[in-house]
Protein backbone atom coordinates (compact mmCIF):
# COMPACT_ATOMS: atom_id res chain seq x y z
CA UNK A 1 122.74 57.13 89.52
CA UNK A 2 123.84 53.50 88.86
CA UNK A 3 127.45 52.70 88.20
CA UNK A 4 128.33 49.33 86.62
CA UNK A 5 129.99 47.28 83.58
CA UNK A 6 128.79 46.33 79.95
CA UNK A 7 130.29 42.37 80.91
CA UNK A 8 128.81 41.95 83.98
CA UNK A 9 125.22 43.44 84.33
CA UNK A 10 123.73 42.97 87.91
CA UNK A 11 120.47 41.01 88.49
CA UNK A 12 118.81 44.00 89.99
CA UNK A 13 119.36 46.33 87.49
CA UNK A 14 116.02 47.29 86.24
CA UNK A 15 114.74 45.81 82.75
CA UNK A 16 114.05 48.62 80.94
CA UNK A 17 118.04 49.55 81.66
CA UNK A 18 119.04 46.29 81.26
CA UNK A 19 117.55 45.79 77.31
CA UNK A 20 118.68 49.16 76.77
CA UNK A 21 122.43 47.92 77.35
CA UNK A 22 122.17 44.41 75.84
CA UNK A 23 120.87 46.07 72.28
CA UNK A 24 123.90 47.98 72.55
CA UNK A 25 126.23 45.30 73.03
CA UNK A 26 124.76 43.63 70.48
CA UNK A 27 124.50 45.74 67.70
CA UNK A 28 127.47 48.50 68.22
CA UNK A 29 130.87 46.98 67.18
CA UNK A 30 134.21 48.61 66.24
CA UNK A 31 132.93 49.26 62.75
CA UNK A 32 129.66 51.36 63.88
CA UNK A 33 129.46 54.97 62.53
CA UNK A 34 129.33 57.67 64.94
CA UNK A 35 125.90 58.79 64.38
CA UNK A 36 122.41 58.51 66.15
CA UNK A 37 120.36 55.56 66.30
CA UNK A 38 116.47 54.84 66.79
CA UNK A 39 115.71 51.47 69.41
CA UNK A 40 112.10 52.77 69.65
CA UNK A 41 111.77 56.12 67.66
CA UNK A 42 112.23 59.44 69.88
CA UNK A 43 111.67 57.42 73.33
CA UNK A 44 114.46 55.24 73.20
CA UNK A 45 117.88 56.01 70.88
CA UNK A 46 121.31 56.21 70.66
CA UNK A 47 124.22 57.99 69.95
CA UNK A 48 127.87 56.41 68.66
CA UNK A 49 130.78 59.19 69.28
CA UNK A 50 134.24 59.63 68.91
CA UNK A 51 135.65 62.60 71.36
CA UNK A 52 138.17 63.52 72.94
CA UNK A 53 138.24 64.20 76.47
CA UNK A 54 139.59 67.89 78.13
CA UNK A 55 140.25 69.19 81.42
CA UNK A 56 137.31 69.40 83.98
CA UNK A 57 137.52 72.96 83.94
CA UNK A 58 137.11 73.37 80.07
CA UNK A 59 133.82 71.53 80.20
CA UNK A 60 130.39 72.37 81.16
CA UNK A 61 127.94 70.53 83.30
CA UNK A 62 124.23 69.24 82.03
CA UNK A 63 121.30 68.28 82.70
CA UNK A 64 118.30 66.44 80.91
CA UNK A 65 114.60 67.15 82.15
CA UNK A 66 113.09 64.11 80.05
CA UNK A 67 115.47 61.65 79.20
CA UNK A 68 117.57 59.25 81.73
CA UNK A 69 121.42 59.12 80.12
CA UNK A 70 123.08 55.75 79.57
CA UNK A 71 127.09 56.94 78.72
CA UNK A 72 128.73 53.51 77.85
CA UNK A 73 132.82 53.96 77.52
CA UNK A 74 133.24 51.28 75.06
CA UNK A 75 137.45 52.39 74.26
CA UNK A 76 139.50 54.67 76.39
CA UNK A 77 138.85 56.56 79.64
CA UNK A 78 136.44 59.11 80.54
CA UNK A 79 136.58 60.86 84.09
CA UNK A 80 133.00 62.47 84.52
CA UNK A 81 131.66 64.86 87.47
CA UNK A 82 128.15 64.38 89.03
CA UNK A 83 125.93 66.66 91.97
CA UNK A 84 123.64 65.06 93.99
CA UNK A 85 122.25 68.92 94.11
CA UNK A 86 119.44 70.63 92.74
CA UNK A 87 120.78 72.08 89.42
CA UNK A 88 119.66 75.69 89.89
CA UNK A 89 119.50 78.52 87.08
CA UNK A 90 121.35 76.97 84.04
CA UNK A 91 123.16 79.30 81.56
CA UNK A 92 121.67 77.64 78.17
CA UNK A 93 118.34 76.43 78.42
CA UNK A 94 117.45 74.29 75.62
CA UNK A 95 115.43 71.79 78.29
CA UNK A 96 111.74 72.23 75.96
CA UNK A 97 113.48 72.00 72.48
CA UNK A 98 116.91 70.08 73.21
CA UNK A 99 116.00 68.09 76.60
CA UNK A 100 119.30 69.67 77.65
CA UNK A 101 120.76 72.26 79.84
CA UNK A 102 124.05 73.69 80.84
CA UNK A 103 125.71 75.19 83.40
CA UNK A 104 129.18 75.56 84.39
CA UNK A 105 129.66 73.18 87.33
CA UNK A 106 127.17 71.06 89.60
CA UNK A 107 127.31 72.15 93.30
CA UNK A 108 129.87 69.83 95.21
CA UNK A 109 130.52 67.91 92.42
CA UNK A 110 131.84 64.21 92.79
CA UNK A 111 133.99 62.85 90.05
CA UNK A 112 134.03 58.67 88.73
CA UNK A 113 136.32 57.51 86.15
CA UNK A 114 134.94 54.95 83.39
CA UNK A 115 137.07 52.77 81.50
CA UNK A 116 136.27 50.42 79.10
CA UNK A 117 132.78 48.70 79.45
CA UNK A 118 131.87 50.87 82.39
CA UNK A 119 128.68 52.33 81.88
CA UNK A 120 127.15 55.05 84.27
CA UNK A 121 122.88 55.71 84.56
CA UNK A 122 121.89 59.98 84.93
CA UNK A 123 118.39 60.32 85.70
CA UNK A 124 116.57 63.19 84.30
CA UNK A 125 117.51 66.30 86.62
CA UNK A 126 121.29 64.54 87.75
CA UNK A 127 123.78 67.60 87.10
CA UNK A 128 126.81 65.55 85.17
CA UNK A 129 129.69 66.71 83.12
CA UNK A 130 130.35 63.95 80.75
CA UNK A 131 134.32 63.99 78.87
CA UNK A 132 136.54 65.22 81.33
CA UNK A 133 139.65 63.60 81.53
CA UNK A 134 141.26 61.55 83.35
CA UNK A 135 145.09 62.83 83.75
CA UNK A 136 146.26 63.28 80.34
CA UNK A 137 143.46 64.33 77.86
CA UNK A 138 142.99 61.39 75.36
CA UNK A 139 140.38 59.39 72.72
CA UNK A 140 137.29 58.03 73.66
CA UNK A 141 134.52 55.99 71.86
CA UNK A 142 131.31 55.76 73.51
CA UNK A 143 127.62 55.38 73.19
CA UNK A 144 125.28 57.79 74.97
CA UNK A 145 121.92 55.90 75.55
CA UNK A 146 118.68 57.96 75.64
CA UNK A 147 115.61 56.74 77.47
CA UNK A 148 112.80 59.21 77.69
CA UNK A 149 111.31 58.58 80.99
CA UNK A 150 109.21 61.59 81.80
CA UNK A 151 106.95 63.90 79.34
């Protein structure tokens, strides 16, 4: 997991990560449509959304077997909950169809809190549940970057 901000990418971040980030900074503005968008067909996209966050308990943890997540917070705050666990049985497998799997909490799960330009890295198998929020439940625009990393 890598933690960091939109404005002030670190040197070591690794380039693949790095491009990934920049071609959303460059090409997602206020104006952008929710909606998913191809970078490099079904290996590398993205998704623009408008949510609301809820109450930790009212969401479900996931998991991704072939893609790495990129969440980028671009407005509001987003509190999100990661394991450093194995993720064990999930209760909807849609890993070969979907890439995704839930289940309803990661074992000892940590929490961060993103604001805006914070950007947080899940690699494929990280247990994270993404739009929890932070105190109050509230808006939040942000772009969920998919890099397939494993087949």
């Amino acid at each position: 997991m890598i933690i960091g901000n939109i404005h002030n990418l670190q040197p070591w971040l690794p380039d693949a990560l790095r491009q990934a980030i920049e071609y959303v900074t460059a090409h997602v503005t206020d104006e952008t449509p929710a909606g998913k968008y191809e970078i490099d067909g079904n290996r590398l996209f993205y998704m623009v959304s408008n949510d609301v966050t809820e109450p930790f308990a009212d969401r479900k943890a996931e998991y991704h077997a072939r893609c790495l997540d990129i969440q980028i917070v671009l407005n509001g705050k987003e509190g999100m909950t990661f394991s450093t666990h194995p993720a064990g049985k999930p209760d909807t497998d849609w890993l070969a169809d979907k890439d995704i799997a839930f289940l309803a909490a990661g074992v000892d799960e940590k929490t961060v809190v993103l604001n805006e330009g914070d950007f947080v890295v899940f690699w494929p198998g990280t247990v994270h549940k993404p739009l929890c929020a932070a105190g109050e439940p509230g808006k939040v625009r942000k772009v969920v970057v998919k890099l397939r990393v494993n087949d």
